[in-house]
C-alpha atoms as a PDB file:
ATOM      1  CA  UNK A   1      25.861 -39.049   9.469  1.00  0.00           C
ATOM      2  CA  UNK A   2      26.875 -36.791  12.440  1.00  0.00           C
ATOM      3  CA  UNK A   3      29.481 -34.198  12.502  1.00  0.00           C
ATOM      4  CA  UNK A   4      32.644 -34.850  13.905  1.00  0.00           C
ATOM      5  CA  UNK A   5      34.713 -32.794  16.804  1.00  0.00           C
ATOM      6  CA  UNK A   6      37.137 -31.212  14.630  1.00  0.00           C
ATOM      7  CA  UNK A   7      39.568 -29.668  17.431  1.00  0.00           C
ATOM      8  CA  UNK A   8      40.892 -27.189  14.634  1.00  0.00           C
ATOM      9  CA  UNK A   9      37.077 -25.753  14.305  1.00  0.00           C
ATOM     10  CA  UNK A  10      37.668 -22.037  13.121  1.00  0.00           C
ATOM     11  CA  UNK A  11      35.731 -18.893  15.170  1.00  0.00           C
ATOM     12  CA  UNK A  12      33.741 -18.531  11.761  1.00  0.00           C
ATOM     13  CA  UNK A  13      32.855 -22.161  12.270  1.00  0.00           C
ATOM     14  CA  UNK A  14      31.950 -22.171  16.135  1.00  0.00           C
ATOM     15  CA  UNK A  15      29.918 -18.368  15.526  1.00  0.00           C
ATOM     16  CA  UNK A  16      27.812 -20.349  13.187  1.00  0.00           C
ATOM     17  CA  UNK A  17      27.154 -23.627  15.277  1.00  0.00           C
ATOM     18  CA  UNK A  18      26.447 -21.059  18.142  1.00  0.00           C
ATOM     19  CA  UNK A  19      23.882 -18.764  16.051  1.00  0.00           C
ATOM     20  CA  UNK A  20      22.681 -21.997  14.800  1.00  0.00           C
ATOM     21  CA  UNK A  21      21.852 -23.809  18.386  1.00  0.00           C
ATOM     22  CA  UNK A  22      20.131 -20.508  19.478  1.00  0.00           C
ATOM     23  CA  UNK A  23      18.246 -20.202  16.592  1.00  0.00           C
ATOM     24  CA  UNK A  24      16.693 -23.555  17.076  1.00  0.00           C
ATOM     25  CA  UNK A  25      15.328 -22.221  20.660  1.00  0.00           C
ATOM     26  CA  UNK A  26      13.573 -19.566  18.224  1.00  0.00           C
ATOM     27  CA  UNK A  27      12.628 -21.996  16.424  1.00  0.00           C
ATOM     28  CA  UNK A  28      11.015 -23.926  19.306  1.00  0.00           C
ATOM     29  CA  UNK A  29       8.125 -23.964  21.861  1.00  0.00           C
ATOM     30  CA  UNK A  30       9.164 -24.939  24.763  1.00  0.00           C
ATOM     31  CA  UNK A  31      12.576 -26.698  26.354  1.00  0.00           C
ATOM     32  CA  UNK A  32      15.244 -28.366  24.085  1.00  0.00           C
ATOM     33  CA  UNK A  33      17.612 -31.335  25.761  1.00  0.00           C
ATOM     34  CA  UNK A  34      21.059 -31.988  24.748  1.00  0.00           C
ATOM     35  CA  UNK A  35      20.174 -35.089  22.127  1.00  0.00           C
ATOM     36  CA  UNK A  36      17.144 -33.523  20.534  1.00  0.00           C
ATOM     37  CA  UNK A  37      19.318 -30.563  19.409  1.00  0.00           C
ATOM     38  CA  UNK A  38      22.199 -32.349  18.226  1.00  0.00           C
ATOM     39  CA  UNK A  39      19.474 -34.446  15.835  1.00  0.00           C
ATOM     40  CA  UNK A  40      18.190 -30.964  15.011  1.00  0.00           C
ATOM     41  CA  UNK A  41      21.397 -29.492  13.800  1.00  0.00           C
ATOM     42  CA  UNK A  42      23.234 -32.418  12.837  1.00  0.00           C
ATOM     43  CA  UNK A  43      25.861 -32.462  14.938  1.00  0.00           C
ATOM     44  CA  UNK A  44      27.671 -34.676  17.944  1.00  0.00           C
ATOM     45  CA  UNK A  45      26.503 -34.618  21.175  1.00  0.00           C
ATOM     46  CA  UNK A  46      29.458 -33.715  22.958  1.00  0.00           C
ATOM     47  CA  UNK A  47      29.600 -30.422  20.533  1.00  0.00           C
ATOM     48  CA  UNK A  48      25.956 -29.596  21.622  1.00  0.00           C
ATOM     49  CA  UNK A  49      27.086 -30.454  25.107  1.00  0.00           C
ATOM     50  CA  UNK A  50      29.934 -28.018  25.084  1.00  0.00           C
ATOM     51  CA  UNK A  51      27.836 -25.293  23.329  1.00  0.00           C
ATOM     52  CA  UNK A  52      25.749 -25.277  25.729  1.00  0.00           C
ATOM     53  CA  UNK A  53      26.952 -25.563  28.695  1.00  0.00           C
ATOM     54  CA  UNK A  54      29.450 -22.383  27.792  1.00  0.00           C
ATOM     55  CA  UNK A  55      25.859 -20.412  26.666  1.00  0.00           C
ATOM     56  CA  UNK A  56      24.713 -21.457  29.795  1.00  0.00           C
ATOM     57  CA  UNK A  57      27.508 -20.348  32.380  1.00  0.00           C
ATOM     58  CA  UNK A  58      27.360 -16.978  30.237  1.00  0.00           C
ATOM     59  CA  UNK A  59      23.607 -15.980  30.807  1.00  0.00           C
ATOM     60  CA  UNK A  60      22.159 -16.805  27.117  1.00  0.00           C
ATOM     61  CA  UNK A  61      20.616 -20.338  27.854  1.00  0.00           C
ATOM     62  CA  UNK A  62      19.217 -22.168  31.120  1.00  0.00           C
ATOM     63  CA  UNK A  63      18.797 -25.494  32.448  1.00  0.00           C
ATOM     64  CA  UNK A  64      15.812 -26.713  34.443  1.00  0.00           C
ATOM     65  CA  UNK A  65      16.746 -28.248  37.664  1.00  0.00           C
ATOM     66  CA  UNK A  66      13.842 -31.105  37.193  1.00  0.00           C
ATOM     67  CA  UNK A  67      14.195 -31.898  33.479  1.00  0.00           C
ATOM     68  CA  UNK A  68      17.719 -31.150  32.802  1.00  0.00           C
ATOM     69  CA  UNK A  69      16.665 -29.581  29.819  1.00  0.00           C
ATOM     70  CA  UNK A  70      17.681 -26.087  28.497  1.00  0.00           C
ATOM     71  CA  UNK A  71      15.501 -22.813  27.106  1.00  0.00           C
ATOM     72  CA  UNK A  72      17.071 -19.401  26.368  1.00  0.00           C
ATOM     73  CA  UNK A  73      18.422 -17.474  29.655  1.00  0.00           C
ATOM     74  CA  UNK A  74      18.182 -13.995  30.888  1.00  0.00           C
ATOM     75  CA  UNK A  75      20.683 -12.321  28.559  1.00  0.00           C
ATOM     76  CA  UNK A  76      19.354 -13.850  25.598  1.00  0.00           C
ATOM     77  CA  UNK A  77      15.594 -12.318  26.294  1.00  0.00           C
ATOM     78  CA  UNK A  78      17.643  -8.776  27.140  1.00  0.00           C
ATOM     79  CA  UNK A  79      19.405  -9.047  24.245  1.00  0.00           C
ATOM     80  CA  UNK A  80      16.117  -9.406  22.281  1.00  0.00           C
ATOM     81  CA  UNK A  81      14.479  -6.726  24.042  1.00  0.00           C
ATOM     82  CA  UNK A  82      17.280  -4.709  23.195  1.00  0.00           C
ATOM     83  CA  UNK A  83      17.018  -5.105  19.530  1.00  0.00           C
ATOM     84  CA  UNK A  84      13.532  -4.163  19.037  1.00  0.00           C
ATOM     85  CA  UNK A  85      13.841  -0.990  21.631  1.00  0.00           C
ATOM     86  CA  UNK A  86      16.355  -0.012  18.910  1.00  0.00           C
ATOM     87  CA  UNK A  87      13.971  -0.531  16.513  1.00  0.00           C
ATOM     88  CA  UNK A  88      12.866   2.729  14.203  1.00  0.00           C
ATOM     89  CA  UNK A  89       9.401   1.359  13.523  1.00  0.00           C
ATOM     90  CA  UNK A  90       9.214   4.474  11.307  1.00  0.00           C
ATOM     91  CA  UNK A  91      12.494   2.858   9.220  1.00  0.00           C
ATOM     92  CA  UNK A  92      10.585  -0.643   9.194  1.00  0.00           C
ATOM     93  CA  UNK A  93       7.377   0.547   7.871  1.00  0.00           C
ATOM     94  CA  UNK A  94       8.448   2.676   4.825  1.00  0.00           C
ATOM     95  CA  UNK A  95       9.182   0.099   2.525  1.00  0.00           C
ATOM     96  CA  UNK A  96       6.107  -1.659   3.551  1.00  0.00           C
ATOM     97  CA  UNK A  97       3.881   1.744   2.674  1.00  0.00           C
ATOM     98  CA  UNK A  98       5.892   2.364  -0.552  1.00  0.00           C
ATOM     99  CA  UNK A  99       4.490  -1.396  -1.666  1.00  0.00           C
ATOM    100  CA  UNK A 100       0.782  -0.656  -0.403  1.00  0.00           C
ATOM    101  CA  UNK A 101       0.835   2.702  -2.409  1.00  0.00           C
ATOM    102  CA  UNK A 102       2.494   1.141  -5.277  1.00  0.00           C
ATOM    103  CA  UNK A 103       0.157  -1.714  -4.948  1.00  0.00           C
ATOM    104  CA  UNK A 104      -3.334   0.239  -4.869  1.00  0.00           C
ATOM    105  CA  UNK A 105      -2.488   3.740  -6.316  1.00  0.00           C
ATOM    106  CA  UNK A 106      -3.229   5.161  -2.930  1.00  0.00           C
ATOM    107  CA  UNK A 107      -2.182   6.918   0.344  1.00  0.00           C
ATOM    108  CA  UNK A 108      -0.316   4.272   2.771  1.00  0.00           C
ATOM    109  CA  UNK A 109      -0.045   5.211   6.454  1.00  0.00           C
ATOM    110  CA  UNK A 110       1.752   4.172   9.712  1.00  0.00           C
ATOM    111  CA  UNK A 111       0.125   5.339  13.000  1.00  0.00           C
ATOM    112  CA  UNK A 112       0.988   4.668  16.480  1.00  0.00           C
ATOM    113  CA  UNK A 113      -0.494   4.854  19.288  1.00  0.00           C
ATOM    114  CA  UNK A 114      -0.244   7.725  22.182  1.00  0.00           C
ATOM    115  CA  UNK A 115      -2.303   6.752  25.239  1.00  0.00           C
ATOM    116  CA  UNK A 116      -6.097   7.859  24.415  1.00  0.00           C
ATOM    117  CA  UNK A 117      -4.981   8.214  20.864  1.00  0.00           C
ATOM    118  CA  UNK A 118      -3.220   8.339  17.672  1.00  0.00           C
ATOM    119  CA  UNK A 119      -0.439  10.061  16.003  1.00  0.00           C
ATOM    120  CA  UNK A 120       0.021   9.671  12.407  1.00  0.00           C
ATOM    121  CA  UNK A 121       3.853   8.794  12.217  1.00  0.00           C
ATOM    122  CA  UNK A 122       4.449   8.450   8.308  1.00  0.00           C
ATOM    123  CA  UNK A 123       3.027   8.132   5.055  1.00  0.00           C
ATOM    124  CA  UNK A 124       3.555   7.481   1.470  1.00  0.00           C
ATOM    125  CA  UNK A 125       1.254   9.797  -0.696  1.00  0.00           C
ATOM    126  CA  UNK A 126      -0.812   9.154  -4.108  1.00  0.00           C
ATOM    127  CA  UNK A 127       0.141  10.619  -6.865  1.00  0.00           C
ATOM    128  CA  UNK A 128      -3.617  10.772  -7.688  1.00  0.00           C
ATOM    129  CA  UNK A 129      -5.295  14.861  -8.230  1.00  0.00           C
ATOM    130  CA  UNK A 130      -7.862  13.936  -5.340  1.00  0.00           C
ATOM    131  CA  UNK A 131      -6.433  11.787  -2.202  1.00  0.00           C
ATOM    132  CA  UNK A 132      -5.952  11.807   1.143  1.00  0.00           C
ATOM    133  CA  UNK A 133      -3.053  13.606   2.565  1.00  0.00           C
ATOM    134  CA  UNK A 134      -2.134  13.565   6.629  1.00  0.00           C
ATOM    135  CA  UNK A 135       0.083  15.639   8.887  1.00  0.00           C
ATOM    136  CA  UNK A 136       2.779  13.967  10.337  1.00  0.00           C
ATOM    137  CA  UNK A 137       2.366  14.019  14.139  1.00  0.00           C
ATOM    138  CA  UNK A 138      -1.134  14.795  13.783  1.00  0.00           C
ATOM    139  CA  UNK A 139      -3.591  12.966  16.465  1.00  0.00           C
ATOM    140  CA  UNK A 140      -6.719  11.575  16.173  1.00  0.00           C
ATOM    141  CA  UNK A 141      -9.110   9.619  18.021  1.00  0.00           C
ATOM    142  CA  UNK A 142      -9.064   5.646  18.461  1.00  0.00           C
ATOM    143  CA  UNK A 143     -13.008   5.090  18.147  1.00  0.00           C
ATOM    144  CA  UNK A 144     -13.288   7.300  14.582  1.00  0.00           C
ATOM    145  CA  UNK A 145     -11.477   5.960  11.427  1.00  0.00           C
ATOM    146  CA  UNK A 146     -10.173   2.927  10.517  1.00  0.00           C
ATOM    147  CA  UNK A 147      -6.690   3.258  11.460  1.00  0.00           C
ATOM    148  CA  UNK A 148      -7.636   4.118  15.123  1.00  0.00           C
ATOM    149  CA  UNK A 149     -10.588   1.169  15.631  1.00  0.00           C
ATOM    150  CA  UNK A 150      -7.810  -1.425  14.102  1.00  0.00           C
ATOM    151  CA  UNK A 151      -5.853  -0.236  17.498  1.00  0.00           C
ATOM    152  CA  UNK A 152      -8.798   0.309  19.848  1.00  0.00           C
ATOM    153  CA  UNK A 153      -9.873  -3.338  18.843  1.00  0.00           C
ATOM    154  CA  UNK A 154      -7.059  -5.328  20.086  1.00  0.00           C
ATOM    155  CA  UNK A 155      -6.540  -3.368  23.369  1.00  0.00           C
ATOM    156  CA  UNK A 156      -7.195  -5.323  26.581  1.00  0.00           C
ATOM    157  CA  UNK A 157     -11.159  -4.974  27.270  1.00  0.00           C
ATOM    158  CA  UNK A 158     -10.343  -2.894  30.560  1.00  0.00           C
ATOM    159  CA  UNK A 159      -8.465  -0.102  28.753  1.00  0.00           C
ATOM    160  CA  UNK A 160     -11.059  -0.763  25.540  1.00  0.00           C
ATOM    161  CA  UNK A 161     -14.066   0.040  28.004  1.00  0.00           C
ATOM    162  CA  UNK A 162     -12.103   3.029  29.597  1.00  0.00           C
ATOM    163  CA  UNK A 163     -11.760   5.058  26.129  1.00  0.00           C
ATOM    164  CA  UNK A 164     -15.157   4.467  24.813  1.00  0.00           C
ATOM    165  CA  UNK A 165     -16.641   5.785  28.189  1.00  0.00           C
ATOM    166  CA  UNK A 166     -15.091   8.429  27.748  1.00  0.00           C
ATOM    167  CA  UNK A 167     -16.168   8.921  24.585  1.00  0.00           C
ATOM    168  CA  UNK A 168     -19.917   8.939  25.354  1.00  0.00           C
ATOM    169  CA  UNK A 169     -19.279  11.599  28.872  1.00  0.00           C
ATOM    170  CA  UNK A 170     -17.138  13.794  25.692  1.00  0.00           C
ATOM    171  CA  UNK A 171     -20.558  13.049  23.595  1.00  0.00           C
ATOM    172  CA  UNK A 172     -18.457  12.619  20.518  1.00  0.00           C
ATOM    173  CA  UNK A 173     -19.633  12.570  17.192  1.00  0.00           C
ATOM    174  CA  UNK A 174     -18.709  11.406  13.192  1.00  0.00           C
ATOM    175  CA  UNK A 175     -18.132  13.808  10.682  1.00  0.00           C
ATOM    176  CA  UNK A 176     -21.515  14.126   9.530  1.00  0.00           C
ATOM    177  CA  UNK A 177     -22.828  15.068  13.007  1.00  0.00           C
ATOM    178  CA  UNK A 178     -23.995  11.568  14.519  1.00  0.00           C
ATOM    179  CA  UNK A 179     -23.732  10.839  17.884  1.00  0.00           C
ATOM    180  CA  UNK A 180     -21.204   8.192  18.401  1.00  0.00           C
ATOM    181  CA  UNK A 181     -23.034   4.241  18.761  1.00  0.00           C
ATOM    182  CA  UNK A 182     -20.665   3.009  21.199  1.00  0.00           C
ATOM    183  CA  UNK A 183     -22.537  -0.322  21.086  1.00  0.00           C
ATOM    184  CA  UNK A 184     -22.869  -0.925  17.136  1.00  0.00           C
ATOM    185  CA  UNK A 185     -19.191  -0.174  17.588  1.00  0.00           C
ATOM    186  CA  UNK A 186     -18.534  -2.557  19.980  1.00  0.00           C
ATOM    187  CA  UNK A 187     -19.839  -5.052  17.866  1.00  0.00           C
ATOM    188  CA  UNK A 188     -17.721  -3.786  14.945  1.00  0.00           C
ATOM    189  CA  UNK A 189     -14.457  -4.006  17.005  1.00  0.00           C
ATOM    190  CA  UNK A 190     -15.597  -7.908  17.547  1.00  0.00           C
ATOM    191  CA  UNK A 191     -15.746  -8.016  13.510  1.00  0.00           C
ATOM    192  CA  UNK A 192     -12.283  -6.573  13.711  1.00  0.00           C
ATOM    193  CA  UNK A 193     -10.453  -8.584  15.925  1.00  0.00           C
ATOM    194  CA  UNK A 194     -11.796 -11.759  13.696  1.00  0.00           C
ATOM    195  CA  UNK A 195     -10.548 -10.415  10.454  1.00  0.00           C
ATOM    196  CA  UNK A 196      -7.790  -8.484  11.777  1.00  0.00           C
ATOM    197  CA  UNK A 197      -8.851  -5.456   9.753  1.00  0.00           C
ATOM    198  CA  UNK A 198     -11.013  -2.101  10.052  1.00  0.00           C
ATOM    199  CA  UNK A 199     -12.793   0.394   7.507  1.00  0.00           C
ATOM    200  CA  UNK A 200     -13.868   3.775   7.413  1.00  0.00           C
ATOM    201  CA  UNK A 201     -15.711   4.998   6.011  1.00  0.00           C
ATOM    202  CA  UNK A 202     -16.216   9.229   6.035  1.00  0.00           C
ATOM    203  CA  UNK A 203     -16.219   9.045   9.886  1.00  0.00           C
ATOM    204  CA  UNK A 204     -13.757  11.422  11.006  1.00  0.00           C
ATOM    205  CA  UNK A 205     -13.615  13.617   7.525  1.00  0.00           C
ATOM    206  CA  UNK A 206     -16.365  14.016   4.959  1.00  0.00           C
ATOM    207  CA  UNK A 207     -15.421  12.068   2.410  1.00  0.00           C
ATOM    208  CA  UNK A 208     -12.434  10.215   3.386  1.00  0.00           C
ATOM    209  CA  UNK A 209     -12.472   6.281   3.146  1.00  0.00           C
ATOM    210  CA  UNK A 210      -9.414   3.890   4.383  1.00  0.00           C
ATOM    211  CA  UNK A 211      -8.949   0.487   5.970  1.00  0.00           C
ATOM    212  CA  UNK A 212      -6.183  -0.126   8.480  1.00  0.00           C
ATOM    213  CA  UNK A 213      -4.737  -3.320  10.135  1.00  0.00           C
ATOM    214  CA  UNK A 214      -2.645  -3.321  13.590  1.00  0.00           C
ATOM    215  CA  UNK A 215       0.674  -3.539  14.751  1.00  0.00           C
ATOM    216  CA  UNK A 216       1.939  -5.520  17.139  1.00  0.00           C
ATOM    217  CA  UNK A 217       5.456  -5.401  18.959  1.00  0.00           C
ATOM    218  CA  UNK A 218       7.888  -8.448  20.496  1.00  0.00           C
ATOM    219  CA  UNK A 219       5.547  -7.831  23.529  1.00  0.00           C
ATOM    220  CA  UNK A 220       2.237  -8.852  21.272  1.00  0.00           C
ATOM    221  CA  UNK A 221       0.666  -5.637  22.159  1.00  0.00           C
ATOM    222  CA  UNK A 222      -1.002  -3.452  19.480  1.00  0.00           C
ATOM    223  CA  UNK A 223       1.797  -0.276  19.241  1.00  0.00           C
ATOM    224  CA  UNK A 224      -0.071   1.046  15.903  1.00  0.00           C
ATOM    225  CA  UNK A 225      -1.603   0.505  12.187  1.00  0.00           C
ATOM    226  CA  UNK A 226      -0.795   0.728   8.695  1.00  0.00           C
ATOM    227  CA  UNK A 227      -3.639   2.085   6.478  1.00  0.00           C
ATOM    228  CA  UNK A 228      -4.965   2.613   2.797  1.00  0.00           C
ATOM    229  CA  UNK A 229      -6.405   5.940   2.789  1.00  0.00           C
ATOM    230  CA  UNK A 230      -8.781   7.274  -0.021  1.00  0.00           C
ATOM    231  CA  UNK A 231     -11.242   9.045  -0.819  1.00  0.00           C
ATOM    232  CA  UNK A 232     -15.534   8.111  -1.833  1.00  0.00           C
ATOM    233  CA  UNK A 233     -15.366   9.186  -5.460  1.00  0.00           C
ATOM    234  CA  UNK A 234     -12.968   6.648  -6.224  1.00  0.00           C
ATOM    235  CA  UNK A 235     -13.884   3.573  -3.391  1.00  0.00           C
ATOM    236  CA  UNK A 236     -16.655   1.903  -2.145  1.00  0.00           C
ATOM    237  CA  UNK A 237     -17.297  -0.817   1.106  1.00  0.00           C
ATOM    238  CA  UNK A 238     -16.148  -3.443  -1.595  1.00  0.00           C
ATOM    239  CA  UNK A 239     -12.910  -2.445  -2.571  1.00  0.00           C
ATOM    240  CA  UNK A 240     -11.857  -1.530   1.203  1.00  0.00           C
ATOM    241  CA  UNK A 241     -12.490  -4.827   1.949  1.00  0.00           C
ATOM    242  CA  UNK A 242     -10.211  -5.662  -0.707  1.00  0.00           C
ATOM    243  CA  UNK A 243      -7.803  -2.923   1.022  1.00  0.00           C
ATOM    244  CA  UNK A 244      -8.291  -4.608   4.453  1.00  0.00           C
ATOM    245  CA  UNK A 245      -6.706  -8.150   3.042  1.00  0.00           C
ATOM    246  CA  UNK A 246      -3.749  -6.196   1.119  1.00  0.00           C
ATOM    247  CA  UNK A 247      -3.098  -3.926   4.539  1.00  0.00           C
ATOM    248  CA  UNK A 248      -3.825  -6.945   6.707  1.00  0.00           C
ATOM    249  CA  UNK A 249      -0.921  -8.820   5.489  1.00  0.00           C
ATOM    250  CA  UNK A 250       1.231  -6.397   5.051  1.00  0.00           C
ATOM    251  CA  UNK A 251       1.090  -5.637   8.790  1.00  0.00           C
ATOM    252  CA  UNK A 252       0.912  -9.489   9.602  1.00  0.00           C
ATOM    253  CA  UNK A 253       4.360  -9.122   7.680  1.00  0.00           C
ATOM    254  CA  UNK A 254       5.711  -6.284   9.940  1.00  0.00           C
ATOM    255  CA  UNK A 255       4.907  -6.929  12.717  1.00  0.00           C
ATOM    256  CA  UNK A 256       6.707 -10.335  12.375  1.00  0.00           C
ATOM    257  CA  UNK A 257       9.738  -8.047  11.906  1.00  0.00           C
ATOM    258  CA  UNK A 258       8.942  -6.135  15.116  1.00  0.00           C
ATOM    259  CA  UNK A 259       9.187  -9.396  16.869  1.00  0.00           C
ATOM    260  CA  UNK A 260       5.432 -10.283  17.158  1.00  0.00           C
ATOM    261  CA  UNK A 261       4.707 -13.858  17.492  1.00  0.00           C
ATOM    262  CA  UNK A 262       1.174 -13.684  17.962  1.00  0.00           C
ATOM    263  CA  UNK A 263      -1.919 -13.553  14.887  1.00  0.00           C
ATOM    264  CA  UNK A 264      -3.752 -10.456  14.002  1.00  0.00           C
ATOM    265  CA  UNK A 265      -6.966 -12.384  13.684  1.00  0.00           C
ATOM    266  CA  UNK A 266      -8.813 -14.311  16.492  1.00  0.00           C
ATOM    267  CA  UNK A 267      -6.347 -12.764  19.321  1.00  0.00           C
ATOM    268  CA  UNK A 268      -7.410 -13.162  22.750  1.00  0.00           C
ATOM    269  CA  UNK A 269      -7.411 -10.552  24.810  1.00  0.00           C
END
């Protein structure tokens, strides 16, 4: 049965019908008429009707000429953009690394990404005798560790191409003293985009092993990584896999939160 017009409808009341209509635009794909959101929320037509034609004349819905049908307006999308601009990604990611270093006994860590590189932004340390430890607003290279390929790999292929270029003019090499493969790492940032995680594993520090998963902001664009960091005494290729899943959902999970709408695995670039 449908809601009735109740002409005494409190603000409390009308707040929530609004919040409720826009949320089903959130909720939706593509354009929304006036009947298939009043069978959506339940409610009378000619409530629907006069909820959205008052978002409408104020900016936060639209209504295509052809169709007649409505999708969120400008001020809605600036309000959005708004919110995550706001957003201390810093604030958002702590709890997130407390549970990954609760979870594996290990150093959690949120980079981001600066142009050519990476800046480690936060972390949440073991409490084990031997573990890896960073510098906050240290940088480091995006083709060396695991926290920098999980960014590097879901860059568009222009800007992807660019940086490793310029890798092989700096003639870059890993911590033991190789010469950078630039195309045994291409083929590892393919593996990386389909399981939307990376390892490392003493590449950029003797000794040092971690697997990292992206970020991605209301945009979709990779803006950083959360990590596992540990050491080669205590973790082999098989438990960093095991790392990658944990750390893969986790940032799956934030980046939700950030406003990303798009999957960590299988993205197209």
């Amino acid at each position: 049965m449908r809601e009735r017009t109740d002409s005494k409808e409190t603000p409390t009341a009308t707040v929530a019908r609004v919040t409720a209509l826009l949320d089903t635009f959130v909720d939706s794909s593509g354009e929304l008429g006036i009947t298939e959101i009043a069978n959506r929320l339940g409610l009378a037509k000619s409530v629907v009707h006069r909820l959205v034609t008052a978002l409408a004349k104020s900016g936060y819905l639209t209504q295509a000429a052809t169709t007649r049908r409505y999708s969120l307006g400008p001020r809605a999308t600036r309000l959005g953009q708004a919110a995550m601009g706001q957003m201390d990604i810093r604030a958002r990611a702590r709890p997130v690394l407390r549970e990954l270093a609760r979870a594996t006994g290990e150093t959690a860590t949120l980079s981001t990404i600066a142009g050519d590189e990476r800046i480690y932004a936060e972390q949440v340390e073991s409490a084990q005798p031997v573990r890896q430890s960073v510098q906050i607003g240290t940088r480091a290279p995006l083709y060396l560790g695991a926290s920098g390929k999980a960014m590097l790999a879901f860059l568009p292929e222009v800007r992807r191409s660019a940086i490793l270029a310029r890798a092989v003019t700096s003639k870059v090499t890993t911590a033991d003293g190789r010469r950078l493969d630039v195309k045994a790492l291409n083929s590892e940032l393919t593996t990386i985009r389909r399981r939307g995680f990376a390892t490392s594993q003493a590449e950029r520090i003797t000794g040092a092993v971690s697997s990292a998963a992206p970020l991605f902001d209301h945009h979709n664009e990779v803006i950083g990584a959360l990590s596992i960091a540990s050491v080669t005494v205590r973790h082999g290729r098989a438990d960093l896999v095991k790392f990658g899943d944990l750390v893969r959902r986790a940032a799956e999970r934030l980046s939700t939160e950030l406003g990303s709408s798009s999957p960590t695995r299988e993205k197209v670039l």
